[in-house]
Protein backbone atom coordinates (compact mmCIF):
# COMPACT_ATOMS: atom_id res chain seq x y z
CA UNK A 1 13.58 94.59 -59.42
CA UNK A 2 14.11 92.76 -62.91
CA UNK A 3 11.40 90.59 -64.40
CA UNK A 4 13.97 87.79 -65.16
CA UNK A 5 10.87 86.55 -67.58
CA UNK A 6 13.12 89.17 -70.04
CA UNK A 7 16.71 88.62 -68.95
CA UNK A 8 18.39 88.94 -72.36
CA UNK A 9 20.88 85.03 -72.01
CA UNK A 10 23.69 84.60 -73.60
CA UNK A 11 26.06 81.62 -73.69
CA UNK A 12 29.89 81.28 -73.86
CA UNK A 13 31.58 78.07 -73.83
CA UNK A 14 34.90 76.96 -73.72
CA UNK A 15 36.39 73.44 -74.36
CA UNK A 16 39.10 71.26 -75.84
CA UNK A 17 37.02 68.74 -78.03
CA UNK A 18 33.98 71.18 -79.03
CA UNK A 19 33.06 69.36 -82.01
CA UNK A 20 32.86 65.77 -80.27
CA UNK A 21 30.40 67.38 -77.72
CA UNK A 22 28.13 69.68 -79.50
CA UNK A 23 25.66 67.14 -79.96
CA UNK A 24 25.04 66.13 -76.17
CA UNK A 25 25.28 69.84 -75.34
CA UNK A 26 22.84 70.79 -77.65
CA UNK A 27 20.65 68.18 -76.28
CA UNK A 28 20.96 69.38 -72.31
CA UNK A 29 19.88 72.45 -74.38
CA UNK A 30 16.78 71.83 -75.39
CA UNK A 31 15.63 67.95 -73.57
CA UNK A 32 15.86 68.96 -69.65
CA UNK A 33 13.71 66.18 -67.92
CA UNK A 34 12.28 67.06 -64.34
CA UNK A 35 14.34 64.70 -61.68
CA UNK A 36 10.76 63.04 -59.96
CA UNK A 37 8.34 61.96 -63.23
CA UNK A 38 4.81 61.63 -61.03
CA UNK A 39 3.09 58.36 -62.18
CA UNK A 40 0.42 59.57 -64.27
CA UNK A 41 0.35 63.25 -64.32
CA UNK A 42 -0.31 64.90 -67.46
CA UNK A 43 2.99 65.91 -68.90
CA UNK A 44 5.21 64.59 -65.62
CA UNK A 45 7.91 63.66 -68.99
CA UNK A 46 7.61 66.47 -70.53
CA UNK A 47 11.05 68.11 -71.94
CA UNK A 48 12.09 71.90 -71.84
CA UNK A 49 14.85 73.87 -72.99
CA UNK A 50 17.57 75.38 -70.78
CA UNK A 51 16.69 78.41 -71.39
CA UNK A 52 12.49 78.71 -70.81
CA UNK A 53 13.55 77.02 -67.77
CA UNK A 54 15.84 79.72 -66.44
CA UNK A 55 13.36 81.64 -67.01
CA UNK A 56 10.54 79.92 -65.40
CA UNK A 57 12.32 79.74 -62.31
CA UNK A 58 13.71 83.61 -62.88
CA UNK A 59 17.55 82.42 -62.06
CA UNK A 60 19.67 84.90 -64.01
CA UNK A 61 22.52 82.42 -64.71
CA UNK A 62 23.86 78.86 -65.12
CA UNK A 63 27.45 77.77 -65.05
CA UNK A 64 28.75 74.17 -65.29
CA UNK A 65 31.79 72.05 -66.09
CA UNK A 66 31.54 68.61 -67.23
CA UNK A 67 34.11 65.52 -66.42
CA UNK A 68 34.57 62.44 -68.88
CA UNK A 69 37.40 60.04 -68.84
CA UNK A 70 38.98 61.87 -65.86
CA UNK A 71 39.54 65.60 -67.31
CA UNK A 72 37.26 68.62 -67.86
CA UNK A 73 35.78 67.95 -71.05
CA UNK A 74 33.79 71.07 -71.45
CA UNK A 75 32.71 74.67 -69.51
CA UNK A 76 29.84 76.66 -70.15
CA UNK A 77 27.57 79.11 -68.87
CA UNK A 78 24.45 80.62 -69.78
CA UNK A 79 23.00 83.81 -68.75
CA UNK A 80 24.10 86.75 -66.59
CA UNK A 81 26.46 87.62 -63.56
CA UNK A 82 23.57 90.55 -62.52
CA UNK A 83 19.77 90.40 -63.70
CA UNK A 84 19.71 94.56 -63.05
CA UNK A 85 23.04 94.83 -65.37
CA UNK A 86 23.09 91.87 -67.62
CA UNK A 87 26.54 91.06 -67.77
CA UNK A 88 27.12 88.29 -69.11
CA UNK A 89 28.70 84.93 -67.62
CA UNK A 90 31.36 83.16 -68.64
CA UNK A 91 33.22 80.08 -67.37
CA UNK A 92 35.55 82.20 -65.18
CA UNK A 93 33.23 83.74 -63.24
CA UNK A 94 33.21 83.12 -59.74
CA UNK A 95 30.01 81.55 -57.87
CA UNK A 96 29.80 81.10 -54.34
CA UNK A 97 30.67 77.17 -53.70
CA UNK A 98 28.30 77.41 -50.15
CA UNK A 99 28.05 74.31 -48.61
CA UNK A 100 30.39 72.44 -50.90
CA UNK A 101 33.12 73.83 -49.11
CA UNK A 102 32.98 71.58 -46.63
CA UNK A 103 33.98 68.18 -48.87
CA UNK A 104 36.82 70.47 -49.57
CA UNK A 105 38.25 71.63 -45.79
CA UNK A 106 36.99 68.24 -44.90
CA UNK A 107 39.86 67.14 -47.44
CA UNK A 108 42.31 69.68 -45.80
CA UNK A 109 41.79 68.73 -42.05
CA UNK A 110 42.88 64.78 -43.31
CA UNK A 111 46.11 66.22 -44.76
CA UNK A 112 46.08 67.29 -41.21
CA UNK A 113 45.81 63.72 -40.37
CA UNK A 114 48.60 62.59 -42.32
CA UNK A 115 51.02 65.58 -41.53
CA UNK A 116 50.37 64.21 -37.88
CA UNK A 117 49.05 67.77 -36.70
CA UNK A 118 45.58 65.67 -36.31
CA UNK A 119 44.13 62.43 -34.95
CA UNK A 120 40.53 60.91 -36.27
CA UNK A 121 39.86 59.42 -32.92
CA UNK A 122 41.15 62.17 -30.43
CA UNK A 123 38.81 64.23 -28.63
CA UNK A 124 38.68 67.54 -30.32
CA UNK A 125 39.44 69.48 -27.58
CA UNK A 126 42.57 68.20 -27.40
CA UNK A 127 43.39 70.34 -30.57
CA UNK A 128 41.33 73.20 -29.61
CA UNK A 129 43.44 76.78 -28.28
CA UNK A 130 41.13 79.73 -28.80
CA UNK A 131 37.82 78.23 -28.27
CA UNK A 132 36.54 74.87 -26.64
CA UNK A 133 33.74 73.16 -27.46
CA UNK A 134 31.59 73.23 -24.06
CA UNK A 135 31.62 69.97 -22.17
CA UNK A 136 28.06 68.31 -20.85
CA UNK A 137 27.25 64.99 -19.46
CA UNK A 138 27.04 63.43 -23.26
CA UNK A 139 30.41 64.73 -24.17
CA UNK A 140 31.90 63.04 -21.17
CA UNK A 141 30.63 60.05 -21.81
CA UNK A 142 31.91 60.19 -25.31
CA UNK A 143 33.91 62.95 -26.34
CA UNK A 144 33.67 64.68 -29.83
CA UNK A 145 36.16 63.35 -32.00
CA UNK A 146 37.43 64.91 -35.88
CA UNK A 147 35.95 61.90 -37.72
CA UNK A 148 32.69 62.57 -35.58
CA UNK A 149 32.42 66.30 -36.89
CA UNK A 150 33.39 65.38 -40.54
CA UNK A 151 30.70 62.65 -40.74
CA UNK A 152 28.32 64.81 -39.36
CA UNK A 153 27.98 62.17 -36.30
CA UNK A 154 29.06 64.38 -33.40
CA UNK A 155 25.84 65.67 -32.26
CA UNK A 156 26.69 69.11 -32.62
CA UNK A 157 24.12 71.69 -33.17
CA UNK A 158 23.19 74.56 -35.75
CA UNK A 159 22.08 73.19 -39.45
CA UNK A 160 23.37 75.75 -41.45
CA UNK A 161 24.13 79.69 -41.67
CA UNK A 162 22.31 82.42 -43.63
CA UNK A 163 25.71 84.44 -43.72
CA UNK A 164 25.91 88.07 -43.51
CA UNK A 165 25.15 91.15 -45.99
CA UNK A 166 28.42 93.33 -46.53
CA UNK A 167 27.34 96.36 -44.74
CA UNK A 168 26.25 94.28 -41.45
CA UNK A 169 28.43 93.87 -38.65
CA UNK A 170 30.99 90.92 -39.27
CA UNK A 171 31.59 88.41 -36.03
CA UNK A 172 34.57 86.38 -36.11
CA UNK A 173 34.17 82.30 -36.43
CA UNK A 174 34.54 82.13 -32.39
CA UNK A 175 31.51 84.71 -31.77
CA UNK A 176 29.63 82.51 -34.20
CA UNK A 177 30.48 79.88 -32.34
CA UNK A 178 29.37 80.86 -29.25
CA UNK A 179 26.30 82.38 -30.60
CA UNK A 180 26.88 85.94 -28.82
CA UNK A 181 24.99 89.57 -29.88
CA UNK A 182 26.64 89.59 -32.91
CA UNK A 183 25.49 86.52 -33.96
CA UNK A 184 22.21 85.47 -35.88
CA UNK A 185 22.90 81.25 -35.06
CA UNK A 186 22.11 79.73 -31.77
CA UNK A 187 25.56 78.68 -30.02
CA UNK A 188 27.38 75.53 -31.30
CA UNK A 189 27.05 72.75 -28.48
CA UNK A 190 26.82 69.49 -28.46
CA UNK A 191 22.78 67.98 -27.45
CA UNK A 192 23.09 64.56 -28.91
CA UNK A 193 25.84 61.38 -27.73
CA UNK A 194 28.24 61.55 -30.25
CA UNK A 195 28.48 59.17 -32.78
CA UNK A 196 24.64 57.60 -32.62
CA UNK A 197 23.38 59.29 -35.73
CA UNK A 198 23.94 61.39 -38.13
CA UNK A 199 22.62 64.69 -38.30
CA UNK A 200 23.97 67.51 -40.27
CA UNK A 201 26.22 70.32 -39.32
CA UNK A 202 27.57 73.06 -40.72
CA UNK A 203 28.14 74.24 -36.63
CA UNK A 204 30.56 71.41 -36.28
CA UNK A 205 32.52 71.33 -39.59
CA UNK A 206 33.37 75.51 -38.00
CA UNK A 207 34.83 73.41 -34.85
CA UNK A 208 36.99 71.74 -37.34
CA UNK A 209 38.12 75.11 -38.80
CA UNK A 210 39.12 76.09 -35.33
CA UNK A 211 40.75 73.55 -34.93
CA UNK A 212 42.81 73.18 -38.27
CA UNK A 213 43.89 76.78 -37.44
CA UNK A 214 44.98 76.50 -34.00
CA UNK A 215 47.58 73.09 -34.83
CA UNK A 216 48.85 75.03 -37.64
CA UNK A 217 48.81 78.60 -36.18
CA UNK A 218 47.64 79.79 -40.03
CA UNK A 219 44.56 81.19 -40.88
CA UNK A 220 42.23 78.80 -42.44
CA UNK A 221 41.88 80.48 -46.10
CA UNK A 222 45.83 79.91 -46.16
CA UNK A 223 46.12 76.59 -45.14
CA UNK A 224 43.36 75.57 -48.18
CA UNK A 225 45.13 77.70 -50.39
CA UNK A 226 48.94 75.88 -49.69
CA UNK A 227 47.59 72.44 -49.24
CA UNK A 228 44.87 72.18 -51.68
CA UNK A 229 43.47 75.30 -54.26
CA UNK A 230 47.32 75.81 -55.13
CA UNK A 231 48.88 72.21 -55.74
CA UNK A 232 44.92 71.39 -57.76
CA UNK A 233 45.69 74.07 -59.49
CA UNK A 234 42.61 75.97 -58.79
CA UNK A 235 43.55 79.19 -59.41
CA UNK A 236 39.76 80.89 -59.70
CA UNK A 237 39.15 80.18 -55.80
CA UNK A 238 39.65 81.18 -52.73
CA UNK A 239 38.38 80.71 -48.89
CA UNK A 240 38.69 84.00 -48.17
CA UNK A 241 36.44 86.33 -46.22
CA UNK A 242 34.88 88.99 -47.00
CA UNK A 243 35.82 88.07 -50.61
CA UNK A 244 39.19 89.77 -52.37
CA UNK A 245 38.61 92.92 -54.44
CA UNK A 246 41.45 91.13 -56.81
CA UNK A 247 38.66 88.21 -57.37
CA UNK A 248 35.63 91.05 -57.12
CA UNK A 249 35.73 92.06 -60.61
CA UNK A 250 34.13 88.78 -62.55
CA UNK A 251 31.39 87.51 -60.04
CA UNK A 252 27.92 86.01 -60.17
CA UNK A 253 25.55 88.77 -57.74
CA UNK A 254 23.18 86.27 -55.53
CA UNK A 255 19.56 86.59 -56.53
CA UNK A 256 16.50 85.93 -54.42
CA UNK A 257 13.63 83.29 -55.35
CA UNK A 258 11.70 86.53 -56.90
CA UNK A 259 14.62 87.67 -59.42
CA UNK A 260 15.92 90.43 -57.16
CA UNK A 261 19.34 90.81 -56.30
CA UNK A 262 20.56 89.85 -52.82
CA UNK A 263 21.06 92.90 -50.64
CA UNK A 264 24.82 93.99 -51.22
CA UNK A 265 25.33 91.39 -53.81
CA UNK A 266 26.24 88.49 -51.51
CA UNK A 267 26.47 87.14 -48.42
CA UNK A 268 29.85 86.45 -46.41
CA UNK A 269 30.91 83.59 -44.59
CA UNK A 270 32.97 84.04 -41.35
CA UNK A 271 32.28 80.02 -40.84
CA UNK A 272 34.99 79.75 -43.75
CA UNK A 273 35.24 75.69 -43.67
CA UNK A 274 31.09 75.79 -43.63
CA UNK A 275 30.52 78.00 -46.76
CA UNK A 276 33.06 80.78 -47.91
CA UNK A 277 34.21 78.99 -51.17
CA UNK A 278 33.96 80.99 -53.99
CA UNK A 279 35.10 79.29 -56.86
CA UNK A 280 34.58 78.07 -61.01
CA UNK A 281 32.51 74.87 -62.23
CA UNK A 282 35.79 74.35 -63.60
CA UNK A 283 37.59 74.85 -60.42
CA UNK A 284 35.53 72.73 -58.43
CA UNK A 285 36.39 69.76 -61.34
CA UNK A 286 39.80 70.30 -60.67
CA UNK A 287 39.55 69.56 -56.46
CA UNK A 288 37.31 66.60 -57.91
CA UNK A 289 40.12 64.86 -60.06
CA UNK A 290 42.52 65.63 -57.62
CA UNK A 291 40.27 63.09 -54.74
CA UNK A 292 40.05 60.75 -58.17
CA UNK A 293 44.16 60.48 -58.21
CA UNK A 294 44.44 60.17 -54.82
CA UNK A 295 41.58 57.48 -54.65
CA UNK A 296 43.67 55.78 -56.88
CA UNK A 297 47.32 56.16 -55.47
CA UNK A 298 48.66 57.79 -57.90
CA UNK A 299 52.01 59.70 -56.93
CA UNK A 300 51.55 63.14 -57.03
CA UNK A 301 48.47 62.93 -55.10
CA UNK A 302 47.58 65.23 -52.26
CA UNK A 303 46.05 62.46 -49.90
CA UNK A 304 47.59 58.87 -49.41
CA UNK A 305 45.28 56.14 -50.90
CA UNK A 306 44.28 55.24 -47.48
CA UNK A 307 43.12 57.93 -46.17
CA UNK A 308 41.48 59.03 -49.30
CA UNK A 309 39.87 55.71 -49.24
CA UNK A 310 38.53 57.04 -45.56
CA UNK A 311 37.08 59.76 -46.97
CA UNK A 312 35.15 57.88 -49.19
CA UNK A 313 33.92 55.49 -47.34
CA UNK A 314 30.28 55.29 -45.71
CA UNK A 315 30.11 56.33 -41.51
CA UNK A 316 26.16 56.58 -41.24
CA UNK A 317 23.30 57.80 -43.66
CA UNK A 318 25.42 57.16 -46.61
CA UNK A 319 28.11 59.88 -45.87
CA UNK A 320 31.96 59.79 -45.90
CA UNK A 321 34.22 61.80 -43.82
CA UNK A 322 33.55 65.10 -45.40
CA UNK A 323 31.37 64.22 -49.32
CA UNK A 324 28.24 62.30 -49.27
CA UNK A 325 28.03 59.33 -51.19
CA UNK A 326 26.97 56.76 -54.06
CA UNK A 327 27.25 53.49 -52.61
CA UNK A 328 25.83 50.19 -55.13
CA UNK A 329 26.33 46.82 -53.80
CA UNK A 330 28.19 48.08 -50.54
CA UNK A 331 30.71 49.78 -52.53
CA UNK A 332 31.60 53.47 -53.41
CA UNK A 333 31.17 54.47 -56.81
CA UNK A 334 31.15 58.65 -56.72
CA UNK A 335 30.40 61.09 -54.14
CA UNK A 336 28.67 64.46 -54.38
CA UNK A 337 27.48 67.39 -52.67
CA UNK A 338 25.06 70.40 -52.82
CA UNK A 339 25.87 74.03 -51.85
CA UNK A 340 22.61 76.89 -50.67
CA UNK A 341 23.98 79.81 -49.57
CA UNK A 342 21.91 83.41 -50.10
CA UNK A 343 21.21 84.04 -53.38
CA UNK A 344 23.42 80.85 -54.54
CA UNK A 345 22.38 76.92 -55.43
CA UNK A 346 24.95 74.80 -56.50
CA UNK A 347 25.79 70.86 -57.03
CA UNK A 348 28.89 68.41 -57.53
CA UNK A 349 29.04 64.90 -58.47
CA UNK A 350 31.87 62.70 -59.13
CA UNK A 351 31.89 59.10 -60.15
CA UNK A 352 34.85 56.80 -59.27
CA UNK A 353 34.82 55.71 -62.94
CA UNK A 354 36.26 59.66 -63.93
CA UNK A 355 32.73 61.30 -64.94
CA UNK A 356 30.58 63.93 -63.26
CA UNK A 357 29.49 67.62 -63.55
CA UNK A 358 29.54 70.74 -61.53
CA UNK A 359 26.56 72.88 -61.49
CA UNK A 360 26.77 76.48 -60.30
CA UNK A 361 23.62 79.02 -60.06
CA UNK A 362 23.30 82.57 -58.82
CA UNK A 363 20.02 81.86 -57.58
CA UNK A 364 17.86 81.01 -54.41
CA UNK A 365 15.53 78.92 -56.72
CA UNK A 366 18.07 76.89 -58.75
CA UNK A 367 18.00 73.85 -56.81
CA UNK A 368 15.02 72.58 -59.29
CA UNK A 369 17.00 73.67 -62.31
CA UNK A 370 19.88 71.65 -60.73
CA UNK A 371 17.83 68.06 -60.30
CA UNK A 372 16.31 68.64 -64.06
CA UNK A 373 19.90 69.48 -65.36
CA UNK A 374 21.87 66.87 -63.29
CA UNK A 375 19.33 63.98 -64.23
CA UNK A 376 19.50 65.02 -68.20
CA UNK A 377 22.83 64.95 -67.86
CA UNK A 378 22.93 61.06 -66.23
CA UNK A 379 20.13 60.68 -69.51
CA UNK A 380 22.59 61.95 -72.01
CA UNK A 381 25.83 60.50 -70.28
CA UNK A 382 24.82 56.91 -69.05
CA UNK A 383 25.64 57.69 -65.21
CA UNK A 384 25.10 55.01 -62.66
CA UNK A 385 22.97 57.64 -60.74
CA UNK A 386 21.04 60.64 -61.02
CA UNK A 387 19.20 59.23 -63.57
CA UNK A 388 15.51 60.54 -63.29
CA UNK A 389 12.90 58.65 -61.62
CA UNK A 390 8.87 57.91 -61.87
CA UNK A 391 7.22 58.41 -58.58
CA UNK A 392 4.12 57.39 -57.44
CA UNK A 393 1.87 59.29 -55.41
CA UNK A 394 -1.97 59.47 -54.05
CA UNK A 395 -4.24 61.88 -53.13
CA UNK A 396 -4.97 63.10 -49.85
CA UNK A 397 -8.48 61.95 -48.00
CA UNK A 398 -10.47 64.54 -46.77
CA UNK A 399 -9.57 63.81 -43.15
CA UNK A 400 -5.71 63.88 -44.08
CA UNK A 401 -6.00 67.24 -46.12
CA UNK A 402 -7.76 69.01 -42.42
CA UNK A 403 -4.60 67.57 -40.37
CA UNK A 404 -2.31 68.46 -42.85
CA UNK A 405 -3.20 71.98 -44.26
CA UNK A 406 -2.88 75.55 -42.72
CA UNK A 407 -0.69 78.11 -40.97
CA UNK A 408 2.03 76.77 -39.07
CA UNK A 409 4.58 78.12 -37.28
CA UNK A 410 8.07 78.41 -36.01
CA UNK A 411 9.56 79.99 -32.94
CA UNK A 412 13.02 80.93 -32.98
CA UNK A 413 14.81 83.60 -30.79
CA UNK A 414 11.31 85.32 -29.28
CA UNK A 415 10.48 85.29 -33.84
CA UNK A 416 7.78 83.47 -35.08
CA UNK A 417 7.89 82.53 -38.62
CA UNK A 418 4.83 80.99 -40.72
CA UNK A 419 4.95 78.33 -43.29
CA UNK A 420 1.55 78.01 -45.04
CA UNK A 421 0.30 74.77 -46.58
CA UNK A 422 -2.75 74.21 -48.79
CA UNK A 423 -4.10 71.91 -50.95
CA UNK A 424 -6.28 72.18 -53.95
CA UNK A 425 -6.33 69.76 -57.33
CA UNK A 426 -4.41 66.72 -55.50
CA UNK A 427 -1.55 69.32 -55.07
CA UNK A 428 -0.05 70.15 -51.91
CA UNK A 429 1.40 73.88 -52.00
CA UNK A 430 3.80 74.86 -49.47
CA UNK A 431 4.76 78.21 -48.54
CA UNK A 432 7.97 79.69 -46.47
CA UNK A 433 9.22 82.87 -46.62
CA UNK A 434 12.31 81.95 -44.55
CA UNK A 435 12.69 78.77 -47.14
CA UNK A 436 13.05 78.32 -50.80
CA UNK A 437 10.38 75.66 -51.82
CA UNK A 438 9.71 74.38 -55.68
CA UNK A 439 5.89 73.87 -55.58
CA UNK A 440 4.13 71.83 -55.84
CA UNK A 441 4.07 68.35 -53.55
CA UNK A 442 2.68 65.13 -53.66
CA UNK A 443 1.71 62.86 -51.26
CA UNK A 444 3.64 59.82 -51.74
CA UNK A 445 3.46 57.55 -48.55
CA UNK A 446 1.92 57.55 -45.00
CA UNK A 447 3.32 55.07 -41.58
CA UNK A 448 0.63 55.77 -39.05
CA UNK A 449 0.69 59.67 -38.36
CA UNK A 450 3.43 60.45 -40.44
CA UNK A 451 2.93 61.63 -44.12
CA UNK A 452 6.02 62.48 -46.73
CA UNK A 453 5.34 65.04 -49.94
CA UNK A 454 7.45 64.97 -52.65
CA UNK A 455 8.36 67.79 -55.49
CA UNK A 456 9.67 67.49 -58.76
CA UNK A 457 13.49 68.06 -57.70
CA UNK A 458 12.83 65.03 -54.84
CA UNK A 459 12.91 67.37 -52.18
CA UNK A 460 10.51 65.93 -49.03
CA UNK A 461 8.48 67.30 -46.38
CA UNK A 462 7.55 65.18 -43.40
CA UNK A 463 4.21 66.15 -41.67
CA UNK A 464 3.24 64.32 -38.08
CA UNK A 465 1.14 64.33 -35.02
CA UNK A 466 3.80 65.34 -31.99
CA UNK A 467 3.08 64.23 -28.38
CA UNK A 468 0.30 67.00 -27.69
CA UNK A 469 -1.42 66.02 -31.02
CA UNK A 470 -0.35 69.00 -32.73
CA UNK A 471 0.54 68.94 -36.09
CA UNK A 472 4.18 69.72 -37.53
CA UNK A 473 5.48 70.01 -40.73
CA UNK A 474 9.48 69.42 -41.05
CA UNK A 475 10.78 71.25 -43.81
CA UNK A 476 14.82 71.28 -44.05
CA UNK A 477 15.00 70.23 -40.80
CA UNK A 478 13.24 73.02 -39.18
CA UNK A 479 10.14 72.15 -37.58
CA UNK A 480 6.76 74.40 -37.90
CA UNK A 481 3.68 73.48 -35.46
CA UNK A 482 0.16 74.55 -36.17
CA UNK A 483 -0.98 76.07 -33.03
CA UNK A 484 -4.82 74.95 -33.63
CA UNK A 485 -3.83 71.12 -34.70
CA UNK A 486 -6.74 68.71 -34.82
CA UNK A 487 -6.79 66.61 -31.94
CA UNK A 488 -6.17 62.86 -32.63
């Protein structure tokens, strides 16, 4: 393993008007901010440089693209592609996209839509061939629908995927699906009526990939690569699993929250539509102007105006039919959305106006590094949001810090798994092996037994008293119960 605390970081940068933005640049540089400012902590606005904080949270590299007036105005990355190697970045190097994938074959399945090949409101199953999503009593009294599963409103199950090392055994997007040996996700069904709340999941945007495969009778990598990576001109990107050797030779290795390197490099992604993107900052800009021209009509766009304007327009918990959202005054102004696959943190955000960023790390720990870059960058840039924050907080009583601290723990698949949670100096520390947590927390607000923490990057933990007056802590949406809970 590499101490990352001596990762030798180097910076390349490419871009058309260099001279006009050297200034800004230079200031993201050297004037990070943290995203959450704590009310009256000792140095809560404090500024750092890029590079200590690379450092401090041992991510080996950085890669970004920035938008102004509706085109890329600058790339650059800082750092390297392997903290064992130390080759260096540079703004073609490819970063896995996780999670972000989905605003993109969310985009796909609505040129679906408009080809006809798809309805919003039709039950799903109507388009499904190879598998079916299994029927209960809540999908019979409303069936799943393809605006329900890109809103994240169908009440479909499983969060999110950890993926699979290289030299494990691959399952296909249907054994995922129904969760058999080869597996490591619980099967995708549906537990909730769909279309009473939101809930995310990555299970049901892999229903949509089944089903955008079975109207066309194309695999899913090349129906994103004819309908949208092609005509956006995205040529650093593909949905392909495992990834291309042709695309193998200038990629960012995943690291772990210590510095290490992920087993085998990377992860892949057999739930394609869910997380197999591997793409540029740059890249990812390019898919971003392409939903700007077709938000505005333009001709050569790749979605009509109304249906783009359906994408971007709120269903519950501020989400659109694929992105999440910026709504001000009941109106859309940008949309955005993170990506945390193994060994890879990532974030987009586009504003209606033509300005945004993409922020690409090949790191389990970047998502702080993200908040503290994306809120300079709404500093230096004068974005509606983003823009950092002061938070207040309080200290926990003495009764609050015995129902709230300890070893908790979560069962999953005959596996228990411990998050531990102390708390010394009015600081909550929380600690998950199976989760990537920036310590540490505050306590910011309490409504009867429920308490919310807060880091520096505005991530939140929700700690409770369930029915048998145990307590949980919900991190990510996974809940952890402490077996020895303090009666109430």
């Amino acid at each position: 393993m590499v101490d990352t605390h001596t990762v030798k970081y180097s910076a390349s940068i490419s871009t058309p008007n260099q001279t006009d933005r050297c200034q800004k640049t230079r200031e993201l540089e050297q004037a990070l901010v943290t995203l959450v400012q704590f009310e009256g902590l000792l140095g809560a606005d404090e500024k750092f440089s890029l590079l200590d904080r690379m450092a401090h949270y041992k991510i080996p590299g950085v890669s970004m693209a920035l938008i102004e007036s509706g085109e890329i105005a600058w790339a650059k990355t800082w750092g390297v592609k392997n903290a064992e190697q130390q080759t260096d970045l540079s703004p073609d190097t490819l970063f896995q996209a996780a999670s972000i994938s989905k605003k993109v074959a969310a985009f796909a399945a609505l040129q679906l839509v408009e080809a006809g090949d798809l309805r919003l409101d039709k039950p799903i199953n109507q388009y499904l061939k190879c598998w079916q999503l299994p029927e209960n009593d809540l999908t019979r009294q409303q069936p799943v629908t393809l605006a329900q599963l890109l809103s994240h409103t169908a009440g479909t199950t499983v969060h999110g995927f950890r993926g699979y090392a290289q030299s494990e055994v691959q399952p296909s997007a249907i054994q995922i699906l129904e969760g058999n040996e080869s597996a490591v996700s619980d099967p995708v069904m549906v537990d909730t009526l769909p279309g009473t709340q939101f809930r995310y999941s990555g299970g049901g945007t892999t229903v949509v990939q089944m089903a955008m495969e079975d109207v066309t009778g194309k695999p899913f990598s090349q129906i994103l690569h004819e309908q949208v990576l092609q005509p956006s001109g995205m040529t650093r990107s593909t949905f392909e699993n495992p990834l291309p050797e042709t695309f193998q030779q200038d990629v960012a290795c995943g690291h772990l929250a210590g510095g290490q390197l992920v087993p085998d490099k990377w992860h892949n992604y057999p739930m394609q539509a869910a997380a197999s993107l591997w793409c540029t900052p740059s890249d990812l800009v390019k898919f971003s102007l392409a939903v700007l021209r077709s938000c505005l009509g333009e001709e050569d766009a790749l979605l009509s105006k109304t249906l783009c304007d359906q994408y971007l327009s709120e269903h519950k918990n501020v989400w659109g039919l694929g992105p999440r959202l910026f709504i001000q005054n009941g109106k859309t102004i940008g949309f955005h959305h993170g990506g945390a696959n193994e060994g890879y943190r990532c974030n987009s955000v586009t504003f209606l106006d033509g300005r945004g960023a993409v922020v690409m790390t090949n790191s389990d720990q970047g998502d702080a590094l993200l908040g503290e870059i994306m809120a300079t960058l709404a500093t230096l840039y004068d974005w509606p949001e983003c823009q950092p924050k002061e938070q207040k907080w309080r200290p926990l009583s003495a009764d609050d810090q015995a129902q709230l601290t300890g070893v908790f723990t979560l069962m999953h698949e005959d596996e228990a798994y411990e998050a531990h949670v102390s708390y010394q100096d009015q600081e909550l520390d929380i600690r998950c092996p199976i989760i990537t947590l920036t310590n540490p927390f505050y306590y910011i607000e309490q409504n009867g037994d429920n308490w919310v923490a807060m880091n520096s990057s505005g991530a939140k933990v929700q700690f409770s008293i369930n029915d048998q007056g145990e307590s949980v802590v919900m991190i990510f949406g996974n809940t952890f119960i402490r077996q020895e809970s303090v009666k109430k």
